[in-house]
Protein backbone atom coordinates (compact mmCIF):
# COMPACT_ATOMS: atom_id res chain seq x y z
CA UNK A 1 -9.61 2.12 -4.43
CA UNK A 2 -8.62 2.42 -7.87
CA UNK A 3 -5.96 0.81 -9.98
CA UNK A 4 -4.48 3.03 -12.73
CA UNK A 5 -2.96 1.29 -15.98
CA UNK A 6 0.67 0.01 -15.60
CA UNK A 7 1.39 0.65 -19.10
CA UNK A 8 4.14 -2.03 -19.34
CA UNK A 9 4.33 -5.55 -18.86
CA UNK A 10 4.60 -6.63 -15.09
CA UNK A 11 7.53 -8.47 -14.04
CA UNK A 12 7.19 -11.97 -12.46
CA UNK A 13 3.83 -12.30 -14.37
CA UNK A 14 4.59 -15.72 -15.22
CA UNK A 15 2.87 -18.59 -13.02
CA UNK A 16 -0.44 -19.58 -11.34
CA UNK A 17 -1.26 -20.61 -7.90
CA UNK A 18 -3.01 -23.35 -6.82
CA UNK A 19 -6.48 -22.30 -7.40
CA UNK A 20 -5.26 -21.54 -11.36
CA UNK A 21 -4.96 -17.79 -10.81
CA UNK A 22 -1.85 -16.01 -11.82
CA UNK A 23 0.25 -15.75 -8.58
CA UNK A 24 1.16 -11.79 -9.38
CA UNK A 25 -2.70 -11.23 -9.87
CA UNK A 26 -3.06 -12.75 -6.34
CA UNK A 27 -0.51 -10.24 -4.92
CA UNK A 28 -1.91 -7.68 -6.62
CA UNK A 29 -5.57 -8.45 -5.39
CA UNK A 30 -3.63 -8.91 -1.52
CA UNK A 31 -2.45 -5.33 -2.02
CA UNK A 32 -5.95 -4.02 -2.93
CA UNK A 33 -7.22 -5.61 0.22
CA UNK A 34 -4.90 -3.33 1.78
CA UNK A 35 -6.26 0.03 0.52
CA UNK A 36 -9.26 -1.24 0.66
CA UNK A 37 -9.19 -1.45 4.51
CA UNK A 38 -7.48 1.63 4.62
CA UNK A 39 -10.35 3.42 3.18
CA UNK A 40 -12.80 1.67 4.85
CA UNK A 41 -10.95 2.57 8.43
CA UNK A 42 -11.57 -0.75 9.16
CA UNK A 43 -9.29 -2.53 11.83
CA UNK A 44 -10.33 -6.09 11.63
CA UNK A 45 -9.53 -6.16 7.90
CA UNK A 46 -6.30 -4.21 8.00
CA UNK A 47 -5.25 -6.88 10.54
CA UNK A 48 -6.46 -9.70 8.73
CA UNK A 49 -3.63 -8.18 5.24
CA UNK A 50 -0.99 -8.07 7.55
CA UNK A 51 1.89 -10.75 8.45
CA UNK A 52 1.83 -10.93 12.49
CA UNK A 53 5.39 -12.74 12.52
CA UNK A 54 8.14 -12.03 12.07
CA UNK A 55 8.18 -8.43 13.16
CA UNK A 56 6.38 -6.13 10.19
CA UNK A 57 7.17 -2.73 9.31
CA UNK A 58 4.95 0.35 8.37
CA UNK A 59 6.39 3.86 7.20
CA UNK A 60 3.93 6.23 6.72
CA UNK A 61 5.35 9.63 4.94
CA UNK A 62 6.98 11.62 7.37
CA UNK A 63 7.16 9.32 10.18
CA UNK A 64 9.22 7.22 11.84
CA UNK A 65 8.77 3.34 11.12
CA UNK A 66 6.10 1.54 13.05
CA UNK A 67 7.81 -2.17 13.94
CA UNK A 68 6.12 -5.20 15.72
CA UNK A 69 2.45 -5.81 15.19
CA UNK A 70 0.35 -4.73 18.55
CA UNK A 71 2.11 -1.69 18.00
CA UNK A 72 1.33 -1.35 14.19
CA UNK A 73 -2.06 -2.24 14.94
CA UNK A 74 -2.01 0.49 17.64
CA UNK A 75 -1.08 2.81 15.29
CA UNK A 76 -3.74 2.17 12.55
CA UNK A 77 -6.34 2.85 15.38
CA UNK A 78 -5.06 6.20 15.94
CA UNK A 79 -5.06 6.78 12.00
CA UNK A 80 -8.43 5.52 11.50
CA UNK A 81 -9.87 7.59 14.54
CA UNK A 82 -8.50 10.76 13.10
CA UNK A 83 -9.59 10.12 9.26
CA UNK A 84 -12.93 10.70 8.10
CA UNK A 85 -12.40 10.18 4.97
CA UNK A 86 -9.36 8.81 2.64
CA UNK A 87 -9.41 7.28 -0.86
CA UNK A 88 -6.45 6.11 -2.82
CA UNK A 89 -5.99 6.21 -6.89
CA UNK A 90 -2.73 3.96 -7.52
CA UNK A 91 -0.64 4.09 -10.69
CA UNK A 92 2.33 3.26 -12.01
CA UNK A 93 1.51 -0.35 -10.23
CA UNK A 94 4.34 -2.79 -10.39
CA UNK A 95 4.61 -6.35 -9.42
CA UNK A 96 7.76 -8.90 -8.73
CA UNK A 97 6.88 -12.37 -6.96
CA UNK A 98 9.94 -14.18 -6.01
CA UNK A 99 9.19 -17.75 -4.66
CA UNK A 100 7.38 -16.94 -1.39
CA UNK A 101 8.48 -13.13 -1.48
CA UNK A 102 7.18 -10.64 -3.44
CA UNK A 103 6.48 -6.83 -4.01
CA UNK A 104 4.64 -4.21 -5.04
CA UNK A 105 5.67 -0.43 -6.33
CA UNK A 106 2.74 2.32 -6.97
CA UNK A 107 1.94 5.69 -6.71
CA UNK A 108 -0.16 6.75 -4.39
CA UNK A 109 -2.76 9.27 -4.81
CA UNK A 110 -4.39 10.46 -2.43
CA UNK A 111 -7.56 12.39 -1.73
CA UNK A 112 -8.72 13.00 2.30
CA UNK A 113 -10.31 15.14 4.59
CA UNK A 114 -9.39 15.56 8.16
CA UNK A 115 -6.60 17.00 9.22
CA UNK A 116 -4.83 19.48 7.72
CA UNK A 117 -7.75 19.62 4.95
CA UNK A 118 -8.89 22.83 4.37
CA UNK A 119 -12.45 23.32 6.40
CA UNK A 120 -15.47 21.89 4.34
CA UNK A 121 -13.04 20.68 2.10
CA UNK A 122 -10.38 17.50 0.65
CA UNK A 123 -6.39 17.71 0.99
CA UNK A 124 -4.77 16.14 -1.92
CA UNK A 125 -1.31 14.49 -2.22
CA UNK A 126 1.26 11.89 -3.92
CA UNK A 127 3.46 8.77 -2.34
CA UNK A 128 5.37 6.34 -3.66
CA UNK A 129 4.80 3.11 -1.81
CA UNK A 130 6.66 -0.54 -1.60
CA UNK A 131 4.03 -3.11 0.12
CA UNK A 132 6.44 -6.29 0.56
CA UNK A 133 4.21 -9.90 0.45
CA UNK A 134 4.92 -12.88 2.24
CA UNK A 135 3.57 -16.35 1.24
CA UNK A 136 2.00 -18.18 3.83
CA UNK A 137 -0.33 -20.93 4.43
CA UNK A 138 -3.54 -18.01 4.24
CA UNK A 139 -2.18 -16.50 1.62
CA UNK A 140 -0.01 -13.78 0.53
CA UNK A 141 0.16 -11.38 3.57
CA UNK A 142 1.62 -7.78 3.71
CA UNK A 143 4.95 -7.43 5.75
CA UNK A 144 6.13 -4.40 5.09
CA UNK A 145 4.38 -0.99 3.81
CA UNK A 146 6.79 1.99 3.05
CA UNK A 147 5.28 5.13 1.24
CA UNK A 148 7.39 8.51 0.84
CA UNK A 149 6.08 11.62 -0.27
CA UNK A 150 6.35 12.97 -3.60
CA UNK A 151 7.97 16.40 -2.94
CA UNK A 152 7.96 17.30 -7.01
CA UNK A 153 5.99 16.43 -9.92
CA UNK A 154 9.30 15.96 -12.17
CA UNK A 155 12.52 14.41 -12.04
CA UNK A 156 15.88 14.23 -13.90
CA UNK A 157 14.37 17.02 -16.76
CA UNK A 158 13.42 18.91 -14.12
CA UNK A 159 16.59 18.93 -12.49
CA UNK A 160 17.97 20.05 -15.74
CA UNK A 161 15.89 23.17 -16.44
């Protein structure tokens, strides 16, 4: 997985955890874990990011949302099984820590194969993703992931041409 530049200051950048890191770099290294188990199709690890109780949430583009986390974890099996092969390039990475709450907003780039990737070949595409943190005793967990597709490239100037 690869982090792109944020090209602005991060908000809630301020304060360190325990262990003397900055508490929005330890969100932001929770959220690689995340991708990181994504693209490794691993289960163990993507249940080991997320938040078991109280009920979590995953919305994958196009799909309904996934609630409760047998279910969830369910539904990563079925993803895994059916994805050879996904990496993710994030930008515009964004980071708010609130307390024992916090967020974070990225693009999503994504490169796979499987299906609906052309034959011998990689499907492309763009999300925007929210990943919301909870602080807990292990650490900052992931309660809810929400990506949408990026149906356009542009936005208000492209509205206006």
């Amino acid at each position: 997985m690869t982090d792109g530049p944020t090209g602005a200051p991060r908000p809630g950048a301020g304060g360190t955890g325990a262990s003397g890191a900055r508490v929005d770099d330890v969100v932001l290294a929770a959220n690689t874990a995340f991708y990181n188990a994504f693209e490794a199709g691993d289960l163990d690890l993507m249940a080991a990011v997320w938040l078991p109780e109280p009920d979590p949430v995953c919305i994958h583009p196009g799909n309904a949302a996934i609630s409760g986390y047998a279910e969830m974890m369910r539904a990563w099996a079925m993803i895994f099984a059916n994805t050879p092969y996904i990496q993710f390039f994030l930008t515009d990475v964004q980071v708010r820590v609130d307390e024992d709450v916090a967020y974070v907003t990225c693009t999503e780039n994504v490169l796979s194969s499987g299906e609906g990737a052309p034959e011998e070949g990689f499907a492309g595409g763009k999300a925007l993703a929210t990943n919301v943190f909870r602080k807990t005793s292990s650490g900052w967990r992931l309660w809810i992931h929400h990506a949408s597709p990026v149906l356009s490239s542009g936005g208000r100037q492209e509205e206006a041409e």
